[in-house]
PDB file of N, CA and C in Angstrom:
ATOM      1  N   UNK A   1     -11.363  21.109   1.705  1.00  0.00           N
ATOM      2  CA  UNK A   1     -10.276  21.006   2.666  1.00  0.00           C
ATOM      3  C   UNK A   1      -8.971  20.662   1.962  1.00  0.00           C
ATOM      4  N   UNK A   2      -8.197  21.843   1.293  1.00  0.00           N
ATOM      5  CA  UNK A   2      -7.589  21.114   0.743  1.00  0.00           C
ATOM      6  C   UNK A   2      -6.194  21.367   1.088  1.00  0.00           C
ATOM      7  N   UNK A   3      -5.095  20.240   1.418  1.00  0.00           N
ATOM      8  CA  UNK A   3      -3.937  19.838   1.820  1.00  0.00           C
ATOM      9  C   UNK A   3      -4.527  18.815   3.013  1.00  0.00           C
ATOM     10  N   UNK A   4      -5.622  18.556   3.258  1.00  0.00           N
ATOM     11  CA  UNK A   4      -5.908  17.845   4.370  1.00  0.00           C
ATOM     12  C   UNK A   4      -5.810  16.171   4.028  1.00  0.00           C
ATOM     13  N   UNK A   5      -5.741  15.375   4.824  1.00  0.00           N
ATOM     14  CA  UNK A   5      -5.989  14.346   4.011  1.00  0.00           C
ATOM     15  C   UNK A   5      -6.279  13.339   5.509  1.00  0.00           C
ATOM     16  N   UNK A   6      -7.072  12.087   4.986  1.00  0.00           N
ATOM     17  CA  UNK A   6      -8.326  11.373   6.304  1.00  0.00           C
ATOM     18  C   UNK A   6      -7.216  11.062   7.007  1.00  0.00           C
ATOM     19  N   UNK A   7      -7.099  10.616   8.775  1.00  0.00           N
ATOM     20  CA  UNK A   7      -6.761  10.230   9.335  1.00  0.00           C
ATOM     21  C   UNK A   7      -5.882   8.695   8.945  1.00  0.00           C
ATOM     22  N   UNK A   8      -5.097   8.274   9.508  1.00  0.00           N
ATOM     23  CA  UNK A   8      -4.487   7.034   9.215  1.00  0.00           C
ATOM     24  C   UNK A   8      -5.593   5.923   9.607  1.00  0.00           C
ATOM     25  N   UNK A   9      -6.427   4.747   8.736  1.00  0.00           N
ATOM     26  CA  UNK A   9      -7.214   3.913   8.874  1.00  0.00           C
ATOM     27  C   UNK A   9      -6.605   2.500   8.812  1.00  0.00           C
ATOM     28  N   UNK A  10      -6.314   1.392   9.671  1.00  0.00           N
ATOM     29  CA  UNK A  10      -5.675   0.541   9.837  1.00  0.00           C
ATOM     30  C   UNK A  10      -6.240  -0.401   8.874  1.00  0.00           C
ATOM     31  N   UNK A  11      -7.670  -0.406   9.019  1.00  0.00           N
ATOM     32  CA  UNK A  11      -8.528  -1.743   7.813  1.00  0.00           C
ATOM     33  C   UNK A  11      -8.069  -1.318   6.509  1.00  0.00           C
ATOM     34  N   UNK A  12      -8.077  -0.315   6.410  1.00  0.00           N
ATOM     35  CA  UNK A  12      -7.769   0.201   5.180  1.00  0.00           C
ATOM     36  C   UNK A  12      -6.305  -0.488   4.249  1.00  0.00           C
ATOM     37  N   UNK A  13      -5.314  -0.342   5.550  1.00  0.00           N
ATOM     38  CA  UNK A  13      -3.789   0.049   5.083  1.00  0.00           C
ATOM     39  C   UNK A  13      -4.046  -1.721   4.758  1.00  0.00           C
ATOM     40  N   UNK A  14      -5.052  -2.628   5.779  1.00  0.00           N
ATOM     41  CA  UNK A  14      -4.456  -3.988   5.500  1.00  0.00           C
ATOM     42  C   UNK A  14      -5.379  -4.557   4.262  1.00  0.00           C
ATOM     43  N   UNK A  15      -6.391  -3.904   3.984  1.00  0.00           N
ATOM     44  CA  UNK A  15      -6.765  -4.110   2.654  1.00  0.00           C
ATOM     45  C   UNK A  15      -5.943  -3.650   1.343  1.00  0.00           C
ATOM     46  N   UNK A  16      -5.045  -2.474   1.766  1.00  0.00           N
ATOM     47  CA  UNK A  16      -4.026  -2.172   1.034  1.00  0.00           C
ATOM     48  C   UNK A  16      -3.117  -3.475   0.856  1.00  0.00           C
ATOM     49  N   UNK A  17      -2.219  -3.828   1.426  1.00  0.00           N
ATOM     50  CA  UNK A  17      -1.575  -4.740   2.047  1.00  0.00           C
ATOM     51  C   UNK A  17      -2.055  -6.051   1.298  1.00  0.00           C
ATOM     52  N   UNK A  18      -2.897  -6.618   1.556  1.00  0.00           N
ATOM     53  CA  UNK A  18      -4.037  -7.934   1.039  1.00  0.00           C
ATOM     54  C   UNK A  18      -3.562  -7.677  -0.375  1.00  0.00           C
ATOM     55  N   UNK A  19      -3.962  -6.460  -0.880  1.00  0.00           N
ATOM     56  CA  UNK A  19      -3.917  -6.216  -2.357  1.00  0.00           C
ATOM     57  C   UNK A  19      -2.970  -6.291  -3.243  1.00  0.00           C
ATOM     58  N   UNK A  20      -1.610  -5.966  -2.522  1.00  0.00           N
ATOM     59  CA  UNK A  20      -0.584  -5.656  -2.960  1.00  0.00           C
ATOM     60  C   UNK A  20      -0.014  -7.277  -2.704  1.00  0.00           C
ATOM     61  N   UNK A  21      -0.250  -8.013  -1.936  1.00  0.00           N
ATOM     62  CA  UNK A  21       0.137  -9.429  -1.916  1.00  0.00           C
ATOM     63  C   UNK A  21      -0.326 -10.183  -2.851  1.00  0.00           C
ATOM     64  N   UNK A  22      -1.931  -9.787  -3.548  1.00  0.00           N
ATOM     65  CA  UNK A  22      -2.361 -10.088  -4.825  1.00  0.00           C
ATOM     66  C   UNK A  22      -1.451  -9.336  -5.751  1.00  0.00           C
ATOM     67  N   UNK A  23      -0.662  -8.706  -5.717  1.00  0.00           N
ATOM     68  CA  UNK A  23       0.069  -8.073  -7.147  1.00  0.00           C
ATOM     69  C   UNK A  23      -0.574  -7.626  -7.590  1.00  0.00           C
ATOM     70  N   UNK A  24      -1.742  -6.617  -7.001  1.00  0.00           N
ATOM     71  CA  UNK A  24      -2.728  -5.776  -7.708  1.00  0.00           C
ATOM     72  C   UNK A  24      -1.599  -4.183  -7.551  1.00  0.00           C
ATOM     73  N   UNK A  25      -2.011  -3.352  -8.269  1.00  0.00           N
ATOM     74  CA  UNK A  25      -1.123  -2.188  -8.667  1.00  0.00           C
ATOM     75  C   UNK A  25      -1.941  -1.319  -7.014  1.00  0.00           C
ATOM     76  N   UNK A  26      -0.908  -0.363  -6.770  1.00  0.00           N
ATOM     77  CA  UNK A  26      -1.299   0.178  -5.910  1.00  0.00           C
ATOM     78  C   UNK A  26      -2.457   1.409  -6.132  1.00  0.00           C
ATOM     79  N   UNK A  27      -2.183   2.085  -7.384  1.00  0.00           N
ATOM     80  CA  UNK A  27      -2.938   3.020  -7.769  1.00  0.00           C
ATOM     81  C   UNK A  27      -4.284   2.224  -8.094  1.00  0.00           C
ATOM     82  N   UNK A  28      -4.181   1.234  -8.329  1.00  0.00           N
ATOM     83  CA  UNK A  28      -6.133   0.373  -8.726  1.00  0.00           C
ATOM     84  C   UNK A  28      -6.350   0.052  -7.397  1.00  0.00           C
ATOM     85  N   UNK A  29      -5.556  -0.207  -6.299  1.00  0.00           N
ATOM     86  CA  UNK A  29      -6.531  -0.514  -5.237  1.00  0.00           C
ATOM     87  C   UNK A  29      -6.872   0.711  -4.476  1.00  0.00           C
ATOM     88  N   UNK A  30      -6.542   1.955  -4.789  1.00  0.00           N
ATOM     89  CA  UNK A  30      -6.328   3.377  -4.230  1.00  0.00           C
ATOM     90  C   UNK A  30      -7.795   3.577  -5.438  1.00  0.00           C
ATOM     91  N   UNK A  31      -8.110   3.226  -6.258  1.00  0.00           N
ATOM     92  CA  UNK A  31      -9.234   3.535  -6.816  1.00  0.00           C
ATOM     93  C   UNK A  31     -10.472   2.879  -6.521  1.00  0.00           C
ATOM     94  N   UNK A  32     -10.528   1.878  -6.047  1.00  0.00           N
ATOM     95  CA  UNK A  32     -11.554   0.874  -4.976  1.00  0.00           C
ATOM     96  C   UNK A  32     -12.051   1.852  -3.967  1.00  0.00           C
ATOM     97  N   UNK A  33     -13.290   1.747  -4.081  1.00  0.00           N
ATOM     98  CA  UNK A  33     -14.369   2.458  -3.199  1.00  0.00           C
ATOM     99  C   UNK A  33     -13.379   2.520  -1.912  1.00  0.00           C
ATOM    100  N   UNK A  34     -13.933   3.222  -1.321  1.00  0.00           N
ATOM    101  CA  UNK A  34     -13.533   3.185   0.346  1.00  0.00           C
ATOM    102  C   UNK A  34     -12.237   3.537   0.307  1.00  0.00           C
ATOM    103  N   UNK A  35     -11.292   3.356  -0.142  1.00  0.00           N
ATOM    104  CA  UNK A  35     -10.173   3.774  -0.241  1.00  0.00           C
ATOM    105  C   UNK A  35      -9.458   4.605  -0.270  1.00  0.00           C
ATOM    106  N   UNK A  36      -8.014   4.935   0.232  1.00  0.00           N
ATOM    107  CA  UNK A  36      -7.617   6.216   0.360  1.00  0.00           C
ATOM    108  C   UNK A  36      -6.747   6.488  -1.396  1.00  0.00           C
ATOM    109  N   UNK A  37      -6.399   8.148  -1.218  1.00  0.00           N
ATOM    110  CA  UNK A  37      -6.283   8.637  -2.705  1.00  0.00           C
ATOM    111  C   UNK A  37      -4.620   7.720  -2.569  1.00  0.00           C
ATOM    112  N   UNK A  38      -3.686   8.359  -3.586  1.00  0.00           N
ATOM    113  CA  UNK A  38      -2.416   7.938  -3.486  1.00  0.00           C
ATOM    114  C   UNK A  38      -1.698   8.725  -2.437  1.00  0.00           C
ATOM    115  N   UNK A  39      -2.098  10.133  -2.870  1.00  0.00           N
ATOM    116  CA  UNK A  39      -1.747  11.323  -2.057  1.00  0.00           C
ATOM    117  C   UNK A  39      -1.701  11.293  -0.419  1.00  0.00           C
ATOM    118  N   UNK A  40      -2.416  10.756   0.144  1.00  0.00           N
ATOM    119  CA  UNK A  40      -2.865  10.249   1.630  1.00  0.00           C
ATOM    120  C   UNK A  40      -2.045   8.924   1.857  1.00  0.00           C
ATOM    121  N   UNK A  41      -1.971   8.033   0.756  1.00  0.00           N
ATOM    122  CA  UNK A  41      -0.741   7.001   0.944  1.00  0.00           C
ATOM    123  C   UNK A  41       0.449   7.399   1.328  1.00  0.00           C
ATOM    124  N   UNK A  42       0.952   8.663   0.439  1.00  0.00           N
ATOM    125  CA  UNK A  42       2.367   9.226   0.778  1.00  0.00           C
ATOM    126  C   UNK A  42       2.207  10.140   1.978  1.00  0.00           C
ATOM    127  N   UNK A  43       0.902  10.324   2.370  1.00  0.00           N
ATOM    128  CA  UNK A  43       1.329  11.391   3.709  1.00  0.00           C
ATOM    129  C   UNK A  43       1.504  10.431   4.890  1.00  0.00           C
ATOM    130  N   UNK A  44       0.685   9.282   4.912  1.00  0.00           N
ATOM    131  CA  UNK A  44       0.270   7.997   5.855  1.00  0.00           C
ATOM    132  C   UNK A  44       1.977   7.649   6.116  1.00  0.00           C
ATOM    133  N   UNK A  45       2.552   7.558   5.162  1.00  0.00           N
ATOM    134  CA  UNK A  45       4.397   6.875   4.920  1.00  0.00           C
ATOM    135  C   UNK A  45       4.767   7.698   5.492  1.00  0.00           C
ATOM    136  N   UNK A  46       5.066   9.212   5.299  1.00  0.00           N
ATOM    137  CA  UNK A  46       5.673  10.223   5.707  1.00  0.00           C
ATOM    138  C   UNK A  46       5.449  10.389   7.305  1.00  0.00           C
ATOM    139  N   UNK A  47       4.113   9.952   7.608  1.00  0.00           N
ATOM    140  CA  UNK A  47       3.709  10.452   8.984  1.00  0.00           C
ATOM    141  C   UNK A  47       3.215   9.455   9.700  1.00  0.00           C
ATOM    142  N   UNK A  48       3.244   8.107   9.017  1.00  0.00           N
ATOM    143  CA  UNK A  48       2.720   6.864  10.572  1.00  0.00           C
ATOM    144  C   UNK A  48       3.665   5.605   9.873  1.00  0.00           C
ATOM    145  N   UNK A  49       4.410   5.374  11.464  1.00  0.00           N
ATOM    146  CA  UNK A  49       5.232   4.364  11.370  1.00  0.00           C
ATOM    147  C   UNK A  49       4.998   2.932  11.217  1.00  0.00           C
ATOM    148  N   UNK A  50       3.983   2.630  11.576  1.00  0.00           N
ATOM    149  CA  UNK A  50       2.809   1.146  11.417  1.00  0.00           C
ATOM    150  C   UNK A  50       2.826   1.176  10.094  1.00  0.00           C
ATOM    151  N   UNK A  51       2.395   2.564   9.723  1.00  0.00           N
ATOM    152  CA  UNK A  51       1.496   2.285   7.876  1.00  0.00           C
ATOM    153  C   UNK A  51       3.400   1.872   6.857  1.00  0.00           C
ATOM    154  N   UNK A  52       4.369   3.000   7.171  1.00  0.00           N
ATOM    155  CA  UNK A  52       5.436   2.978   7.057  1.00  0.00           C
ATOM    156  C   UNK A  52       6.104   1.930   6.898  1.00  0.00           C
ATOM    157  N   UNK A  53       5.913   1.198   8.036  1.00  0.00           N
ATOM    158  CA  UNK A  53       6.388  -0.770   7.937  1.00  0.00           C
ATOM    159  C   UNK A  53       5.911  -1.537   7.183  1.00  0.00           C
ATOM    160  N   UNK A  54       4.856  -1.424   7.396  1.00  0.00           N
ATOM    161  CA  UNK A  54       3.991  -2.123   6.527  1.00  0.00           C
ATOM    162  C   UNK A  54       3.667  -2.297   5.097  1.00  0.00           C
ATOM    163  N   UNK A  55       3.965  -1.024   4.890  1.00  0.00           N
ATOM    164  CA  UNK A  55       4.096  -0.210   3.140  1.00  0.00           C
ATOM    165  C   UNK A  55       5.316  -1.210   2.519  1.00  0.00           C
ATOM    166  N   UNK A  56       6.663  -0.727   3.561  1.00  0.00           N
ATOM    167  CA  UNK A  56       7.639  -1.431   3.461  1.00  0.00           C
ATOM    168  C   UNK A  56       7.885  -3.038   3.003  1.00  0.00           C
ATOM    169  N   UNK A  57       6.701  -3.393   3.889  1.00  0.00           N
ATOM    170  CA  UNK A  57       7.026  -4.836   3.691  1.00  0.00           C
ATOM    171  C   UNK A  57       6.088  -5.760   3.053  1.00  0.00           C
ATOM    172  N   UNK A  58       5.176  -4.930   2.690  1.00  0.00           N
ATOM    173  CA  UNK A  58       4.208  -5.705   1.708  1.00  0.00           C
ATOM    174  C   UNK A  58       5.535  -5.583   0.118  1.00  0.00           C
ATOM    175  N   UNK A  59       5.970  -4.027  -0.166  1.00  0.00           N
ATOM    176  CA  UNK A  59       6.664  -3.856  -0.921  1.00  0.00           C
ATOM    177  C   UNK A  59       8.019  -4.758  -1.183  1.00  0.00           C
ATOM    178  N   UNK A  60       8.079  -5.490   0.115  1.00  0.00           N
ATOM    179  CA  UNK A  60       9.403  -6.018  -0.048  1.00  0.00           C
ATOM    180  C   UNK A  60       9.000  -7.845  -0.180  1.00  0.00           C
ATOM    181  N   UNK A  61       7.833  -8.322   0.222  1.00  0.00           N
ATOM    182  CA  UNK A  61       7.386  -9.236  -0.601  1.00  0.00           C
ATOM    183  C   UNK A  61       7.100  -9.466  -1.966  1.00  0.00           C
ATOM    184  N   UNK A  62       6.484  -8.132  -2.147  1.00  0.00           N
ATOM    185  CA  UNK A  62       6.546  -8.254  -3.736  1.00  0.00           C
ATOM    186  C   UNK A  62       7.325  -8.306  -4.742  1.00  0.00           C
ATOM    187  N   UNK A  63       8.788  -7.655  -4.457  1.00  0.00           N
ATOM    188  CA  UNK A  63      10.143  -7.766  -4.587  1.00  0.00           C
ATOM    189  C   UNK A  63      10.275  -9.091  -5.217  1.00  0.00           C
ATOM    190  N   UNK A  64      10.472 -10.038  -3.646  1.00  0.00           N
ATOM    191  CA  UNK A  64      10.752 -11.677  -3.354  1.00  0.00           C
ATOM    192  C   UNK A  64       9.931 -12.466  -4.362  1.00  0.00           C
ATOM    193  N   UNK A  65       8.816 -12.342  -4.423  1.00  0.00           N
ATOM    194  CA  UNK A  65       8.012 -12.896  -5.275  1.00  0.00           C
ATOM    195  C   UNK A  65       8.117 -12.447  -7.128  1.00  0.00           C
ATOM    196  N   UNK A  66       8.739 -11.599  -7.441  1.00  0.00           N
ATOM    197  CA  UNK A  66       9.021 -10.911  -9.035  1.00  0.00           C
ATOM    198  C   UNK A  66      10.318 -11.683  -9.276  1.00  0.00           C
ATOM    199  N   UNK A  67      11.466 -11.815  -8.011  1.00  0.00           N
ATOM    200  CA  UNK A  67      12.504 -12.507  -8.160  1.00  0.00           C
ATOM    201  C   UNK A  67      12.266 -14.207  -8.369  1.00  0.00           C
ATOM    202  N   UNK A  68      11.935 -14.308  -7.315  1.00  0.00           N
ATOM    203  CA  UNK A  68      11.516 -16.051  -7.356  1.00  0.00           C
ATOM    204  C   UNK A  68      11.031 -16.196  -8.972  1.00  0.00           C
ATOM    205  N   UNK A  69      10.101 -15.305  -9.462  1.00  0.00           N
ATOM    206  CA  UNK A  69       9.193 -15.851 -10.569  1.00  0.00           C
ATOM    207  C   UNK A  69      10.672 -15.516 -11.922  1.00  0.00           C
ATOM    208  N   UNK A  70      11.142 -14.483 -11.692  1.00  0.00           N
ATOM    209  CA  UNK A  70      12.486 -14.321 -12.521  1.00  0.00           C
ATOM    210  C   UNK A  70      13.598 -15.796 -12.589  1.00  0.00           C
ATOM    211  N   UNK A  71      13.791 -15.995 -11.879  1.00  0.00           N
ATOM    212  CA  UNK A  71      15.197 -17.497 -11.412  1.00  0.00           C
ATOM    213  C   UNK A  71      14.310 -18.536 -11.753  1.00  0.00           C
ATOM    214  N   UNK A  72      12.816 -18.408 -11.102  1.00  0.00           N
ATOM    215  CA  UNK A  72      12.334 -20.332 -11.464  1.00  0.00           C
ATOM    216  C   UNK A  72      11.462 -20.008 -13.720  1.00  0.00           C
ATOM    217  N   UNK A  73      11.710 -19.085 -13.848  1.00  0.00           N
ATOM    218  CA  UNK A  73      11.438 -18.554 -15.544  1.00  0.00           C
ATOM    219  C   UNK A  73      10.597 -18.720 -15.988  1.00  0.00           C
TER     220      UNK A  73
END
């Protein structure tokens, strides 16, 4: 099936999410069993607004947290 990619899975996106709050790389938790490819990450962004926010704002904690660890040295 190919250009297809699985439905948007909510446990998924927040195990995504979980992961990325660990500062685990996104492509290693996209390699964890059960998990979606990267490819399905960028269609999930492109096409669901939940996953979209969320992407967003795990990303934008991680930000906050690289800074904080930058200023306190």
């Amino acid at each position: 099936m190919t250009g297809q990619h699985p439905p948007y899975d909510a446990t998924c996106a927040a195990r995504l999410f979980s992961g990325m709050d660990a500062d685990k790389a996104v492509r290693h938790i996209c390699e964890e069993e059960g998990m979606p490819s990267m490819k399905t990450l960028k269609h999930w962004r492109k096409t669901n607004r939940e996953f979209r926010e969320g992407y967003a704002a795990a990303m934008e904690r991680k930000r906050e947290r690289v800074n904080r660890t930058d200023l306190n040295g």
